[in-house]
Protein backbone atom coordinates (compact mmCIF):
# COMPACT_ATOMS: atom_id res chain seq x y z
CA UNK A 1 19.79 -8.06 15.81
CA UNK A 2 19.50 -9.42 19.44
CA UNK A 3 17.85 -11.90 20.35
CA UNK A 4 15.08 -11.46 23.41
CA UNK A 5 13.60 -13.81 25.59
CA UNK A 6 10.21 -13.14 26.88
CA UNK A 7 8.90 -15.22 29.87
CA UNK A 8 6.36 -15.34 33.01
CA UNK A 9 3.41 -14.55 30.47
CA UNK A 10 0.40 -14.62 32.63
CA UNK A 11 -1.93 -15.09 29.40
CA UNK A 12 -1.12 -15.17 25.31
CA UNK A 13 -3.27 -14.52 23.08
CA UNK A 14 -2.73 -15.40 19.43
CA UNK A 15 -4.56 -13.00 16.81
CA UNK A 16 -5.62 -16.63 15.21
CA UNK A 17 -8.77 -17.51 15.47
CA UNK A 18 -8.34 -20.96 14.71
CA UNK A 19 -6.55 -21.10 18.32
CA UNK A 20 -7.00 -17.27 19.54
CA UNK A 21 -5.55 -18.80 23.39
CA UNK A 22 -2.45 -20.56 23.63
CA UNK A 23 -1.16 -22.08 26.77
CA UNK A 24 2.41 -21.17 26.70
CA UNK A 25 4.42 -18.74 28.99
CA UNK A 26 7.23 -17.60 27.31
CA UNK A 27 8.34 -16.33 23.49
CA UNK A 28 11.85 -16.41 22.17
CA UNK A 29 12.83 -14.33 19.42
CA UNK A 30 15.75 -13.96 16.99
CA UNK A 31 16.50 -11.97 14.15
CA UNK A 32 12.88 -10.49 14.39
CA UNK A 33 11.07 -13.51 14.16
CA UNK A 34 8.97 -15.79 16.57
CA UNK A 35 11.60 -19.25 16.88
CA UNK A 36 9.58 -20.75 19.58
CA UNK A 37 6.51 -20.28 22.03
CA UNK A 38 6.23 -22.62 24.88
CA UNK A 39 6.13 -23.05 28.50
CA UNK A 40 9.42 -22.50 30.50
CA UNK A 41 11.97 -22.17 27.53
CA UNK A 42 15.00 -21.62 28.78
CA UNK A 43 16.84 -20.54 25.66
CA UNK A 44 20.22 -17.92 26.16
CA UNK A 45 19.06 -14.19 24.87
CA UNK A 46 21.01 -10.92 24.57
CA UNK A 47 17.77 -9.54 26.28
CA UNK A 48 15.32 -10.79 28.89
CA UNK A 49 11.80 -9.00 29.72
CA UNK A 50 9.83 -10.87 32.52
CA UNK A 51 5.96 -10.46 32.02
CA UNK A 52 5.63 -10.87 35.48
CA UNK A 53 2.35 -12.52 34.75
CA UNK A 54 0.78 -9.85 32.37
CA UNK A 55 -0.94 -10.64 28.85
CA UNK A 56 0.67 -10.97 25.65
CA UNK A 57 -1.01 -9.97 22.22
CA UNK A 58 -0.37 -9.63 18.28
CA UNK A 59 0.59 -5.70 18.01
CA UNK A 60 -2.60 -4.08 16.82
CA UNK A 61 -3.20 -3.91 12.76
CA UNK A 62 -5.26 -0.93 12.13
CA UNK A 63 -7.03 -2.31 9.21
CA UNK A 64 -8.38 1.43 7.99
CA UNK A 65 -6.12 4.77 8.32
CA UNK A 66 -5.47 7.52 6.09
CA UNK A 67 -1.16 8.43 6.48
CA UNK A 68 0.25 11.44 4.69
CA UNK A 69 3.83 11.61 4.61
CA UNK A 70 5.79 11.00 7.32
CA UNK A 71 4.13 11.29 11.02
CA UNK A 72 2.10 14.23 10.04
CA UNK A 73 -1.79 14.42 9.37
CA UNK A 74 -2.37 17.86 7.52
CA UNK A 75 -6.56 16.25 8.75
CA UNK A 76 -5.73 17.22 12.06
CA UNK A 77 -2.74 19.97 11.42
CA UNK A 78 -0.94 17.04 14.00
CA UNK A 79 2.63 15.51 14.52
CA UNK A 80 3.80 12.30 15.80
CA UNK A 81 0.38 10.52 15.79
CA UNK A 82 1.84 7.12 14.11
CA UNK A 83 4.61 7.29 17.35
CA UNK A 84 1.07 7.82 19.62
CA UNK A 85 -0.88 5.13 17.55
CA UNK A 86 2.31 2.76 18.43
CA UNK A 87 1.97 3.94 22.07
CA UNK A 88 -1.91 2.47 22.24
CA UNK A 89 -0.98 -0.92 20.99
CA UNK A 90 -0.45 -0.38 17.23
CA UNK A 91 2.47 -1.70 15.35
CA UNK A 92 1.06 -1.82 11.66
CA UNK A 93 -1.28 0.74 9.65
CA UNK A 94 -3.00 -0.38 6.63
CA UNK A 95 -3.90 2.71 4.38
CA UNK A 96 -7.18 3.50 3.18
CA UNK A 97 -5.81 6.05 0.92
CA UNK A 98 -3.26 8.67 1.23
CA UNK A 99 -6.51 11.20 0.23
CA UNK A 100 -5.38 13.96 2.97
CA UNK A 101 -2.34 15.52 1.00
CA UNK A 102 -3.32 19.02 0.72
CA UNK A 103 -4.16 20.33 -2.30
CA UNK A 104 -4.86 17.12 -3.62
CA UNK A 105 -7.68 17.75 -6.26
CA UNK A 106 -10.25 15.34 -5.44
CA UNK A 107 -11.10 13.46 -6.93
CA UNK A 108 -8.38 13.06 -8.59
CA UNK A 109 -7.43 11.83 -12.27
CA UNK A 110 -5.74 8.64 -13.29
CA UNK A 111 -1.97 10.02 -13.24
CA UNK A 112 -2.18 12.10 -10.13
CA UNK A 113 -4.00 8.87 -8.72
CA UNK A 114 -1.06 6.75 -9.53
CA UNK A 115 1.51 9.01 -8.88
CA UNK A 116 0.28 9.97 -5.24
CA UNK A 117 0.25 5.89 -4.67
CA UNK A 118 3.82 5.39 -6.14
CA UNK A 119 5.31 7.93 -4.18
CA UNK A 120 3.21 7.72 -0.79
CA UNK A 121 4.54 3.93 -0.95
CA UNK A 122 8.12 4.57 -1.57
CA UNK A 123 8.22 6.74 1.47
CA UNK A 124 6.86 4.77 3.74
CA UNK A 125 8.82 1.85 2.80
CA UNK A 126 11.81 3.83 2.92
CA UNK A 127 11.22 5.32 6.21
CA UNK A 128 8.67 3.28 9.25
CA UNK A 129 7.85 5.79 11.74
CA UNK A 130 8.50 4.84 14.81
CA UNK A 131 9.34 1.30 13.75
CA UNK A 132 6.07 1.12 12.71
CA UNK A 133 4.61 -0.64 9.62
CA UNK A 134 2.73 1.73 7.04
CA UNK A 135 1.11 -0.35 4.23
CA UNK A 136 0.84 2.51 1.83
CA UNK A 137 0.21 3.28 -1.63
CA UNK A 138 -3.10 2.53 -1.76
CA UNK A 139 -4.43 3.34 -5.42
CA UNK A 140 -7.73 5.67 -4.99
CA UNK A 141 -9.88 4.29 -8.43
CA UNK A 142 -10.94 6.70 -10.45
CA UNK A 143 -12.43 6.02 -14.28
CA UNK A 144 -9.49 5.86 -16.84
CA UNK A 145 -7.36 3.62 -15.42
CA UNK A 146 -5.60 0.35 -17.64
CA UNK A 147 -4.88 -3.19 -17.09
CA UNK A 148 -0.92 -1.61 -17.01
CA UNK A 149 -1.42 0.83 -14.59
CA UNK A 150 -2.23 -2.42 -12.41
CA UNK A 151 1.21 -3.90 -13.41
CA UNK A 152 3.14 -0.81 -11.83
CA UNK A 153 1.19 -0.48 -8.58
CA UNK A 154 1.68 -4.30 -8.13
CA UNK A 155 5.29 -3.70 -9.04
CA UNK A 156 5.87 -1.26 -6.60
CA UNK A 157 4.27 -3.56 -4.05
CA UNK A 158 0.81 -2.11 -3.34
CA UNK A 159 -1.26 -4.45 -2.02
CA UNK A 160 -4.50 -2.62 -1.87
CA UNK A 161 -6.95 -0.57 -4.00
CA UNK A 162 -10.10 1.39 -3.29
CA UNK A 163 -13.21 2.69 -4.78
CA UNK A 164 -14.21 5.89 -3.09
CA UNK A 165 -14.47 8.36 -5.63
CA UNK A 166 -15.45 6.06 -8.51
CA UNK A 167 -18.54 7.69 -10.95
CA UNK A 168 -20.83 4.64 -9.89
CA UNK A 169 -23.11 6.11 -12.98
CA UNK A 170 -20.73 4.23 -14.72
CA UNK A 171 -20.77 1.04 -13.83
CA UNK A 172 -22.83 -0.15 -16.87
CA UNK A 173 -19.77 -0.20 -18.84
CA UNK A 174 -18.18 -2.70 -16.74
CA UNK A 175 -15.19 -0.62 -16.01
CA UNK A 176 -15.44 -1.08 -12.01
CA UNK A 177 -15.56 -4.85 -12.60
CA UNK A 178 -12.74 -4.74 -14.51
CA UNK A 179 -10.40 -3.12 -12.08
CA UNK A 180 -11.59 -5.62 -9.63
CA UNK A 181 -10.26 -8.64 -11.96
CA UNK A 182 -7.07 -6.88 -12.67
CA UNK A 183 -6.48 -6.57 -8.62
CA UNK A 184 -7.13 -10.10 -7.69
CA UNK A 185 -5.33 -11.29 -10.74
CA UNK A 186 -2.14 -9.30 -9.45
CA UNK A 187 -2.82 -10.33 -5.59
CA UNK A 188 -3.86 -7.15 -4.87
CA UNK A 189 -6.62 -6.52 -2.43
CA UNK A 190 -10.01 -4.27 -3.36
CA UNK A 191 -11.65 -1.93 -0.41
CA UNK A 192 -15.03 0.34 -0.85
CA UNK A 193 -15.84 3.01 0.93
CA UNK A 194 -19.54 2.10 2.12
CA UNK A 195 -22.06 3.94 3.42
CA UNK A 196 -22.48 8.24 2.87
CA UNK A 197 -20.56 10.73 1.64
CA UNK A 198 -17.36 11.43 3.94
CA UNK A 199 -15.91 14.52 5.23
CA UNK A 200 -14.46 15.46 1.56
CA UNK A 201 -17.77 15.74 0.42
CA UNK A 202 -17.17 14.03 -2.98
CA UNK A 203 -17.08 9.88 -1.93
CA UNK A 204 -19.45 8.21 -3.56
CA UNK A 205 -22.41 6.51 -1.36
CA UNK A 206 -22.19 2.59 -1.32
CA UNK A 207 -24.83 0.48 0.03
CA UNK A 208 -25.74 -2.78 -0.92
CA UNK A 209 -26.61 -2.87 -4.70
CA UNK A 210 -23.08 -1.01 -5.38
CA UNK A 211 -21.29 -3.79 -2.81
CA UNK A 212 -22.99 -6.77 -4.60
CA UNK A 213 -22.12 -5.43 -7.73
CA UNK A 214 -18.87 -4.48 -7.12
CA UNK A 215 -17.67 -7.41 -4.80
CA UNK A 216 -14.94 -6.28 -3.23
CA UNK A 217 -12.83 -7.91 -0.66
CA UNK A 218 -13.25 -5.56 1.96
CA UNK A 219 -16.39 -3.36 2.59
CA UNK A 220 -14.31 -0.42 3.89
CA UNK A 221 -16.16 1.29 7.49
CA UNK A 222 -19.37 -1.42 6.87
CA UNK A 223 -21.50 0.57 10.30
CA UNK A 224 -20.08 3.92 9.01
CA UNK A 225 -17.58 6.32 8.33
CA UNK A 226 -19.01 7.99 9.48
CA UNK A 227 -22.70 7.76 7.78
CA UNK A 228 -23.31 4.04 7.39
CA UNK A 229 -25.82 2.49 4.92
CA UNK A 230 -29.38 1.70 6.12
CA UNK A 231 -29.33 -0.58 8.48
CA UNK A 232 -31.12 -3.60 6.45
CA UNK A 233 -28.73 -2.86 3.78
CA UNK A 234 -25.75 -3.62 6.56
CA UNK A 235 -27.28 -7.02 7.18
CA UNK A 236 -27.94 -7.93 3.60
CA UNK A 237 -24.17 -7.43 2.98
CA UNK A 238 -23.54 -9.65 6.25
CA UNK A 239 -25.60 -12.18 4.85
CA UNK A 240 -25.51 -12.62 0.96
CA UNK A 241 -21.68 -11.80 0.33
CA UNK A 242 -18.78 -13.26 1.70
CA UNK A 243 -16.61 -9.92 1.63
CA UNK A 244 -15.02 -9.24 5.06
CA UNK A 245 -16.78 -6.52 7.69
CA UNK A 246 -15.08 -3.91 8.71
CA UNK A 247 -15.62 -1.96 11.97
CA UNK A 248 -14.20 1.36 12.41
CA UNK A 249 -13.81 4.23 15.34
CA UNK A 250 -15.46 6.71 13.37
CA UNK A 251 -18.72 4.81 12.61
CA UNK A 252 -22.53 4.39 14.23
CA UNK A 253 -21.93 2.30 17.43
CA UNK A 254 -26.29 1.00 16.74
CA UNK A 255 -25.04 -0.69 13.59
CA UNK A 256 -22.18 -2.37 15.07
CA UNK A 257 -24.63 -4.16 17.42
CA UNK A 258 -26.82 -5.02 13.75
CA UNK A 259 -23.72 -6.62 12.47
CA UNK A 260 -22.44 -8.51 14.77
CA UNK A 261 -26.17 -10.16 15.41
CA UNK A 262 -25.82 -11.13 12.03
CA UNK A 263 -22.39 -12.36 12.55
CA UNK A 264 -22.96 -13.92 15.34
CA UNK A 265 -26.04 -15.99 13.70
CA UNK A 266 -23.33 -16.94 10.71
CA UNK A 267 -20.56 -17.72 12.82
CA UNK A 268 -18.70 -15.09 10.43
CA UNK A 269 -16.27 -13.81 13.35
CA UNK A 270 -13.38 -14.19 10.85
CA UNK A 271 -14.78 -12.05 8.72
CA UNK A 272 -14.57 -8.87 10.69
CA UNK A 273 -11.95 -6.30 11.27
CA UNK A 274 -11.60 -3.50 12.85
CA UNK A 275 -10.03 0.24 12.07
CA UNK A 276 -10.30 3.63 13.09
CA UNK A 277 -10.87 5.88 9.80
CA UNK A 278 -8.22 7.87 11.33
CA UNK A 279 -6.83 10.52 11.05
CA UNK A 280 -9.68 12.59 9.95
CA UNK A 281 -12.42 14.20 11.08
CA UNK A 282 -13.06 11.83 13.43
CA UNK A 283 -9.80 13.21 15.07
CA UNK A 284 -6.25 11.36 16.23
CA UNK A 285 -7.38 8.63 18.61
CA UNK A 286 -3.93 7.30 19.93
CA UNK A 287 -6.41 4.27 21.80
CA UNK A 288 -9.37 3.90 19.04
CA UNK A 289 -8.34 0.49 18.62
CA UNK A 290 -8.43 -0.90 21.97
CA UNK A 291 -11.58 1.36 22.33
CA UNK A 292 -13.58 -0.84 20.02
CA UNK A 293 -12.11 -4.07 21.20
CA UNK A 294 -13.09 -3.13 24.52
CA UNK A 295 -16.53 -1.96 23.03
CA UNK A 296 -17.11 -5.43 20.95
CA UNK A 297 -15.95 -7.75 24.00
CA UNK A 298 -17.99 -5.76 26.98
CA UNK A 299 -21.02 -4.17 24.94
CA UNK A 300 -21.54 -6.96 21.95
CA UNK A 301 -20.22 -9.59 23.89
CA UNK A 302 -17.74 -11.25 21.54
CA UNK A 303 -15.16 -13.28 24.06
CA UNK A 304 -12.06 -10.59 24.59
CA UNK A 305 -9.88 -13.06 22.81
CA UNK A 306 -12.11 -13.15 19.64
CA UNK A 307 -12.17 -9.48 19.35
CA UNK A 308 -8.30 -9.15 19.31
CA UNK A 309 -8.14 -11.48 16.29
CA UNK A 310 -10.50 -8.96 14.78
CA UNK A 311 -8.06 -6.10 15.60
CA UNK A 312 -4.92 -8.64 14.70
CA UNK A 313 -4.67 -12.01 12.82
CA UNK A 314 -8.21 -11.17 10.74
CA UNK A 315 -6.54 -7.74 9.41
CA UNK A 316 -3.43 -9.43 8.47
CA UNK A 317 -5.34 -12.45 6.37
CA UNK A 318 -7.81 -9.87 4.70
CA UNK A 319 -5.22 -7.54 3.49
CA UNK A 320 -2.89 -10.30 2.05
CA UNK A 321 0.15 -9.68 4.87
CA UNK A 322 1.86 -11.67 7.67
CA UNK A 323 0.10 -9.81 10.48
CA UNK A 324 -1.56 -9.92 13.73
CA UNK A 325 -0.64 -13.26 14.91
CA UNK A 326 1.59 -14.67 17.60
CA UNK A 327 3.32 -17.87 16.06
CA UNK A 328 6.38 -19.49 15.13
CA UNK A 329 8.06 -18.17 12.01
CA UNK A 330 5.92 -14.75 12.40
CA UNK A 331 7.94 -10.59 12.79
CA UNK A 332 7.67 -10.33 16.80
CA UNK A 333 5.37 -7.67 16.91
CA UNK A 334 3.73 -8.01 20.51
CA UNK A 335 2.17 -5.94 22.81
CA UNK A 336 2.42 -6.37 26.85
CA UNK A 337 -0.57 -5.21 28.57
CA UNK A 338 -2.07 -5.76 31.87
CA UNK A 339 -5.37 -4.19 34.05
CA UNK A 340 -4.99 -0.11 34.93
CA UNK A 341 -4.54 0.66 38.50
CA UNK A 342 -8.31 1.01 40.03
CA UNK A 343 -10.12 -1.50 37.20
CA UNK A 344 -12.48 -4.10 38.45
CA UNK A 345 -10.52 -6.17 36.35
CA UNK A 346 -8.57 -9.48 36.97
CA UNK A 347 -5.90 -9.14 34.01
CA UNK A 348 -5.89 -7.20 30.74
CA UNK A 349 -8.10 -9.93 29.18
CA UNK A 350 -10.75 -9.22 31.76
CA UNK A 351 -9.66 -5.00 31.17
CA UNK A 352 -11.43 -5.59 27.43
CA UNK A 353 -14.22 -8.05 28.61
CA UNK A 354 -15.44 -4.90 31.35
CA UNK A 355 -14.95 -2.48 28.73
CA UNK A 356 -12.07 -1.21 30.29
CA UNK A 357 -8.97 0.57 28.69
CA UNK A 358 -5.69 -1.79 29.24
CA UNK A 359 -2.37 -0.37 30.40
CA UNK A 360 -0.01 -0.82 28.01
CA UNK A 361 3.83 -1.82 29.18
CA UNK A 362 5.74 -3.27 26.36
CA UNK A 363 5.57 -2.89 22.15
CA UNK A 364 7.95 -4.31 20.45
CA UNK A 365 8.26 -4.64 16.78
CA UNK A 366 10.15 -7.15 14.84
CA UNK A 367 11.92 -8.33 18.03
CA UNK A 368 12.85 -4.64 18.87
CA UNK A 369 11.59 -2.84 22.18
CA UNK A 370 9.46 0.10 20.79
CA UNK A 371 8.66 0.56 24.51
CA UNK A 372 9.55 -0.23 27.79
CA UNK A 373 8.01 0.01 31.17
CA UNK A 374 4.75 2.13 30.19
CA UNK A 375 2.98 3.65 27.35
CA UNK A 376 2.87 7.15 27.10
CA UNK A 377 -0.65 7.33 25.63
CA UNK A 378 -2.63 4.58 28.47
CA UNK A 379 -2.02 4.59 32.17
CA UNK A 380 0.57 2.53 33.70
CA UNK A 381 -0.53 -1.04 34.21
CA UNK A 382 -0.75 -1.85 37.17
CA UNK A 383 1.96 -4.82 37.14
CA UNK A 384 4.58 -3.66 34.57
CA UNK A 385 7.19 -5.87 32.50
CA UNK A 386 11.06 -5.60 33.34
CA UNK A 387 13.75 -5.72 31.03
CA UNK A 388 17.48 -6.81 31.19
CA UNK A 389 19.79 -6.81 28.87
């Protein structure tokens, strides 16, 4: 693999929130990996790409989509939307349930449950559209399941689970709490679907009592997807769990403004992430993600480079996987980006803090150039990377 150079970064944000601006100009890269960030490095590379004084950022980690097979979404009867996704920014796709196969019965039993996960997995490990990284095989709990059927996901390397079409009638027998135990015990990460019933028509509603029962690690869509819980219920979770928030394109844009007053008054930035719920009903939206950073950092007023942690480095650490952040020993997955021709912008930073869309110029994932010069789904930046090799 070749190594790459990247210098003259104007600014470089991190996807850590611990230190979400670093003061460094330049990335080398070898074998996939971050080696170094600094200032000036001046390191021999098979490839070069000058910034020419644009932003850096962590590829975008969509913490909430719902893959099929391959790059097409039977939701949308639509092709090459992962290639698209990777166009706006996104180099990594966690799955929130592979629920859009058709003629999957829903819900479905225990073995079809499992086998859908096994196989939805192996595919998308064995082929990354686009270079891009599908976390897949999400199990979809249904009653029925056994402590073994745990073993084999977490064998096949599934790293999430999540109740959506659980019979919460049932709880009583302490079934649900059970899979939750068998999860964590096996490292494996446990999502709800909150909020109404989704476009299937046969989720199961979630508010708070199910949440606090429950206590999963992620409350899946948290300000809806698309019906969100009532809106005290939404600050009640905020406040009296410590599960992590997440904020999706699909949801009520009101609530997001509830949460993140109660974030804010917590100081809980790092526990909220940010998705689309896509593809679904909601449609294929190539720049959701940059939509609702742009919509946090100009609307809610979280700084620009707090909200890309939320789309980055706070994905990664709730999910369990080495995503989202720009630092040594970390895949290279980093997106270029600068202002659009015409924005009242400064820089790309500034872009998200107007509520502006950013151009994108470069993705590159694991060290390799993804693309180069301009994104097909944004408008051309207005000052665009160049690349020698």
């Amino acid at each position: 693999m070749k190594s790459v150079l990247i210098k003259n970064i104007g600014a470089l944000l991190t996807g850590d929130l611990k230190n979400p601006i670093r003061a460094a100009d330049s990335i080398y890269i070898e074998d996939g990996v971050i080696q170094e960030i600094g200032t000036a490095i001046g390191r021999r590379s098979d490839i070069i790409v000058d910034a020419r004084g644009i932003t850096a950022i962590p590829g975008l980690v969509d913490s909430h989509s719902h893959p099929t097979f391959g790059e097409f979404t039977p939701a949308q009867n639509s092709t090459s939307w992962i290639n698209h996704y990777m166009h706006g920014g996104v180099t990594a796709l966690i799955s929130a349930g592979e629920l859009h196969v058709p003629g999957l019965p829903l819900p479905p039993d225990p073995r079809t449950a499992l086998s859908l996960a096994f196989l939805t997995k192996r595919c998308y490990d064995n082929s990354r559209p686009s270079g891009v990284k599908v976390h897949a095989g999400t199990l979809l709990l249904v009653p029925g399941l056994n402590e073994e059927d745990f073993d084999a996901i977490a064998e096949v390397g599934s790293r999430l689970v999540k109740f959506i079409f659980y019979d919460y009638s049932l709880l009583p027998n302490g079934e649900a709490e059970r899979y939750v135990v068998w999860a964590r015990a096996r490292g494996i990460k446990v999502k709800i679907h909150s909020g109404g019933v989704s476009r299937s028509g046969v989720s199961q509603v979630a508010g708070v009592d199910i949440v606090k029962r429950i206590k999963p690690d992620i409350v899946g869509h948290i300000t809806g997807g698309p019906i969100p819980m009532p809106e005290e219920e939404v600050d009640q979770i905020a406040r009296e769990t410590d599960a992590y928030l997440e904020i999706c394109s699909s949801g009520n844009s009101r609530l997001v403004l509830t949460l993140m007053r109660a974030v804010k008054s917590l100081d809980a930035f790092h526990r909220v992430v940010i998705g689309t719920d896509t593809p679904g009903g909601t449609g294929v939206i190539p720049r959701g993600m940059f939509r609702e950073v742009a919509f946090l950092a100009s609307v809610v007023g979280v700084p620009p480079e707090i909200a890309i942690c939320m789309a980055t480095g706070n994905v990664g650490i709730a999910h369990g996987l080495p995503l989202g952040m720009l630092k040594e020993g970390r895949p290279a997955d980093i997106v270029l980006l600068d202002k659009i021709h015409g924005s009242v912008a400064s820089d790309g930073v500034d872009s998200l803090a107007k509520g502006d869309l950013p151009g994108v110029s470069v993705v590159m994932i694991d060290g390799e150039i993804k693309v180069g010069g301009r994104s097909q789904q944004t408008p051309p930046p207005e000052r665009a990377a160049t690349i020698t090799a």
